[in-house]
Protein backbone atom coordinates (compact mmCIF):
# COMPACT_ATOMS: atom_id res chain seq x y z
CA UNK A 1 0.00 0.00 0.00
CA UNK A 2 1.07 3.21 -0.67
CA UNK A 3 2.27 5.41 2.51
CA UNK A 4 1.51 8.94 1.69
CA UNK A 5 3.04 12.15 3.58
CA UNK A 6 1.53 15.92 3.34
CA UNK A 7 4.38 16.19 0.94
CA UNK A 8 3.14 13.85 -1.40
CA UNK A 9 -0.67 15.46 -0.86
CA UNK A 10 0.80 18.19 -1.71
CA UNK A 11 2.36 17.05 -5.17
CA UNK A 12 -0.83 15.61 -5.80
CA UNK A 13 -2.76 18.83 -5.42
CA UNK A 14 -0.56 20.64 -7.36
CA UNK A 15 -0.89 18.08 -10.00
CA UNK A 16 -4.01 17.68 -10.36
CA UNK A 17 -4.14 21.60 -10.31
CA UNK A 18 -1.89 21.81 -13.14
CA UNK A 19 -4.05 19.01 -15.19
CA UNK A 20 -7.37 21.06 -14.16
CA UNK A 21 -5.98 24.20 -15.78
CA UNK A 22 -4.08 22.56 -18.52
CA UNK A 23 -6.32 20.26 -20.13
CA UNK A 24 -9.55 20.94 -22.11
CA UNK A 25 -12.46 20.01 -20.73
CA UNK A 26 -12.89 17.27 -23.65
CA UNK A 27 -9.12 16.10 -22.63
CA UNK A 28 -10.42 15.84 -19.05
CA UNK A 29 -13.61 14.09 -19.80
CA UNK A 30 -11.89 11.60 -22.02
CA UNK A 31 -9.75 11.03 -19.26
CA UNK A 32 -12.12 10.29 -16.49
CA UNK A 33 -13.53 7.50 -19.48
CA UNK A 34 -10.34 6.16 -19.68
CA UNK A 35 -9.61 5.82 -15.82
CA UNK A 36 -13.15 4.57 -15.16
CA UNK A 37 -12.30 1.87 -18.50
CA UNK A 38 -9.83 0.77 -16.66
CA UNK A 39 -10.89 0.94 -12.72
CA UNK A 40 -12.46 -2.74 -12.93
CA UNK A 41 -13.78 -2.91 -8.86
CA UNK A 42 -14.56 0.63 -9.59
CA UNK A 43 -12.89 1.36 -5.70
CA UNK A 44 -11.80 4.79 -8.06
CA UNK A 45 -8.06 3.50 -7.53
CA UNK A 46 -6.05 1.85 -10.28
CA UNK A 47 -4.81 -1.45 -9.03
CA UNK A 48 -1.41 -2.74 -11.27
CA UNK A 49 -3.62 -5.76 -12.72
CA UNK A 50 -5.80 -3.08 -13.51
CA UNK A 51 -3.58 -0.81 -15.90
CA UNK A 52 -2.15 -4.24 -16.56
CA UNK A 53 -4.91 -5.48 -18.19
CA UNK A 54 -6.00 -2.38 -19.91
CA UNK A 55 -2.47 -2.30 -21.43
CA UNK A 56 -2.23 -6.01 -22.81
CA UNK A 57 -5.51 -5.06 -24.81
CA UNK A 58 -3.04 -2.78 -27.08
CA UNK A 59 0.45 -3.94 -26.60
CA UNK A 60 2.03 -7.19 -26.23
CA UNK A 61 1.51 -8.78 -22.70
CA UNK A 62 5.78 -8.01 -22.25
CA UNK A 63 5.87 -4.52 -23.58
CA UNK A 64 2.86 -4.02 -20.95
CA UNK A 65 4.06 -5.01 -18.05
CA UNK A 66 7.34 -3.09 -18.97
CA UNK A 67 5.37 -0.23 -19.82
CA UNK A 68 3.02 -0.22 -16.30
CA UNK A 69 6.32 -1.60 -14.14
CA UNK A 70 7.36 1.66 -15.41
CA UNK A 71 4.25 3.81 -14.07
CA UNK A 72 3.89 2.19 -11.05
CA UNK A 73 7.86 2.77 -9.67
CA UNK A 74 7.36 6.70 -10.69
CA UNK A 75 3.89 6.99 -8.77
CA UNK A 76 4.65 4.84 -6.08
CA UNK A 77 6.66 7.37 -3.91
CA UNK A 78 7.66 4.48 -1.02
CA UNK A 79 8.32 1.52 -3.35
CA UNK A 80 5.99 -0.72 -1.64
């Protein structure tokens, strides 16, 4: 499970601030179809087998899992 510090709430707000003032609101509507595509419990987290399995529908089940290994060690500020 992730561990996360007022630090990294922090990032996060400022993230998703950025992406709130950045994006279009068709960009951010195609995105919230997209992360509820893939949010299979719908729990509104993204598991790994999650974005794992959304992946191998358009890559190859090894270019996936390097691709979302990938994701998960930049968003996953505690590497557990």
């Amino acid at each position: 499970m992730f561990k996360f510090s007022a630090t990294s709430k922090m990032q996060q707000a400022t993230l998703s601030m950025m992406v709130n003032f950045m994006m279009s609101k068709e960009e951010t509507a195609r995105l919230q179809q997209v992360f509820a595509q893939l949010d299979l419990n719908k729990d509104g987290h993204l598991q790994y087998d999650e974005v794992f399995k959304g992946y191998t529908e358009y890559y190859s089940k090894e270019n996936a899992k390097e691709t979302v290994d990938r994701i998960f060690e930049l968003v996953d500020a505690d590497h557990s």
